[in-house]
Protein backbone atom coordinates (compact mmCIF):
# COMPACT_ATOMS: atom_id res chain seq x y z
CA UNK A 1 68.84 109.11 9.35
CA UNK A 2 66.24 107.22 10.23
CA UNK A 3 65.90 104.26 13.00
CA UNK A 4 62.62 102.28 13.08
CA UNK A 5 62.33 99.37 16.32
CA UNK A 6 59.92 96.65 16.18
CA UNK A 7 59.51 94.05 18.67
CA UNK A 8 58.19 95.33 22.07
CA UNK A 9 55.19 94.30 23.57
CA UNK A 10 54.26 92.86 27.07
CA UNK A 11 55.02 89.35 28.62
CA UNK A 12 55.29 87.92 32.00
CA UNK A 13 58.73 87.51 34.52
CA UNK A 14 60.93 85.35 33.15
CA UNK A 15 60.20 85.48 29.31
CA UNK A 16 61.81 86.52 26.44
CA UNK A 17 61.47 89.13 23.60
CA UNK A 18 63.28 90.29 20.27
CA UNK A 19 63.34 93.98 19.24
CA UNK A 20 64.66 94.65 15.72
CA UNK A 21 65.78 97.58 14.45
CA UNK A 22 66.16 98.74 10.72
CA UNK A 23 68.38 101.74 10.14
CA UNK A 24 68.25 103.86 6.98
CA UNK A 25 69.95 107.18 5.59
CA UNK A 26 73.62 106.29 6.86
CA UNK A 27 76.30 103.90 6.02
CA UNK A 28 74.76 101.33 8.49
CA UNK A 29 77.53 98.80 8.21
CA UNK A 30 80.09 101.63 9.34
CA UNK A 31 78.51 102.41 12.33
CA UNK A 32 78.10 102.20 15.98
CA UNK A 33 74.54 100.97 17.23
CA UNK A 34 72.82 101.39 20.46
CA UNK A 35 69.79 100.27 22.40
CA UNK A 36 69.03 102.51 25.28
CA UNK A 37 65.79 102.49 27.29
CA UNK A 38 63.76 104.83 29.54
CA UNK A 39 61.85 104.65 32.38
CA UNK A 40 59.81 107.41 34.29
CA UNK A 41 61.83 106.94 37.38
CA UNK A 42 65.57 106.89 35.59
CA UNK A 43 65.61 108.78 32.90
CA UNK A 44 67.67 106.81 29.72
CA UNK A 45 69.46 103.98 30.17
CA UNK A 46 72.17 103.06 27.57
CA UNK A 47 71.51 99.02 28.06
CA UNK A 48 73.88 97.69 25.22
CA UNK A 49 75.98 98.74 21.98
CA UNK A 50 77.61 97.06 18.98
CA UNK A 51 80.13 98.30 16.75
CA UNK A 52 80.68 98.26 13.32
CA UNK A 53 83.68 95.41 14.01
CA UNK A 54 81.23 93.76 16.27
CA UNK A 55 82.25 94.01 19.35
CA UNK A 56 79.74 94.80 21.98
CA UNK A 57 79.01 96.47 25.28
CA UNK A 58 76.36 95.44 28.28
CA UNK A 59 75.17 97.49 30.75
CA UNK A 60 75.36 95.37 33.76
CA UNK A 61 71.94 95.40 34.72
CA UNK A 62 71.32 93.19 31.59
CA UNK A 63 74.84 91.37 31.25
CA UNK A 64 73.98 87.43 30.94
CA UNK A 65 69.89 88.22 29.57
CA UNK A 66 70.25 90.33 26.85
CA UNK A 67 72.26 89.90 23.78
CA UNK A 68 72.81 92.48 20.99
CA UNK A 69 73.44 91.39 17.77
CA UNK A 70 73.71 93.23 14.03
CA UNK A 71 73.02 92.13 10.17
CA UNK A 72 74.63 94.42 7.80
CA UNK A 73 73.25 93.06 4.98
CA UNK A 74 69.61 93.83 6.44
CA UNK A 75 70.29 96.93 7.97
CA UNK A 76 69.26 95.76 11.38
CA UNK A 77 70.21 95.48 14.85
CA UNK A 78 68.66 93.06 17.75
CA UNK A 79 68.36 92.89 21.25
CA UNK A 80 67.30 89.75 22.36
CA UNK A 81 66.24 89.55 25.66
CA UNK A 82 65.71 86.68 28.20
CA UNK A 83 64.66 86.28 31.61
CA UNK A 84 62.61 89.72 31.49
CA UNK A 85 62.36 91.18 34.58
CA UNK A 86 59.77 93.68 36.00
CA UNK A 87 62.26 96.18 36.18
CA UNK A 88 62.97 96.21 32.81
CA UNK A 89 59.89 97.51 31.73
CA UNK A 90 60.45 100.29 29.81
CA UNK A 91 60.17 102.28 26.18
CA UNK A 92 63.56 100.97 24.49
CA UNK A 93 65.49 102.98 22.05
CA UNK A 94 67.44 102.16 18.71
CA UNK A 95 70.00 104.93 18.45
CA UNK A 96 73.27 105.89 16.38
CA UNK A 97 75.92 109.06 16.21
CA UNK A 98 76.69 110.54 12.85
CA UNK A 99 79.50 112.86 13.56
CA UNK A 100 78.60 114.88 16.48
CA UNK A 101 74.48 114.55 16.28
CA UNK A 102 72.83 111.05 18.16
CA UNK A 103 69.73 109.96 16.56
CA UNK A 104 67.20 107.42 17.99
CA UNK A 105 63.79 105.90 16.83
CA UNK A 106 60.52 106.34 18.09
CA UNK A 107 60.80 103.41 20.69
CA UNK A 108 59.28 100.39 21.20
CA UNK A 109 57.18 99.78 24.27
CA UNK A 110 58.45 96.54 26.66
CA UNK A 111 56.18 95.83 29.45
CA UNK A 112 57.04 92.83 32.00
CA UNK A 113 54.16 91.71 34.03
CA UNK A 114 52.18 89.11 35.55
């Protein structure tokens, strides 16, 4: 299994930014995808999931500014994420369970500053 994220970077309050992730060595379209981030003072934050049917979970810290989204027939997952706040500055996490073992990439680095 192997997850690689794209898309981090830094930009000020109140903008946006795209992370991608490309999955490989699984059945991609069969599985559950996560984003989860962490941050020196709390640890690892699950911050939203899709399924393979599609549905999808927020965490409410991000419910109404970030939106998760999948293409099967790329092998990749999104997070788009709007009105970026200081506090979500973070390294964020592409992750998946295969049977009873989670996997994540190496993260992506989101920094939101003025």
């Amino acid at each position: 299994v192997q997850l690689v994220e794209s898309g981090g970077g830094l930009v000020q309050p109140g903008g946006s930014l795209r992370l991608s992730c490309v999955g490989s060595g699984f059945t991609f379209s069969r599985s559950n995808m996560g984003w989860a981030r962490r941050t020196p003072g709390k640890g690892l934050e699950w911050v939203a999931a899709i399924h393979s049917d599609g549905g999808t979970y927020r965490a409410n810290s991000v419910k109404g500014r970030f939106t998760m989204s999948r293409d099967n027939a790329k092998n990749s997952v999104y997070l788009q994420m709007n009105n970026l706040k200081p506090e979500d500055t973070a390294v964020y996490y592409c992750a998946t369970r295969e049977g009873d073992l989670e996997y994540y990439g190496q993260g992506t680095q989101v920094t939101v500053s003025s």
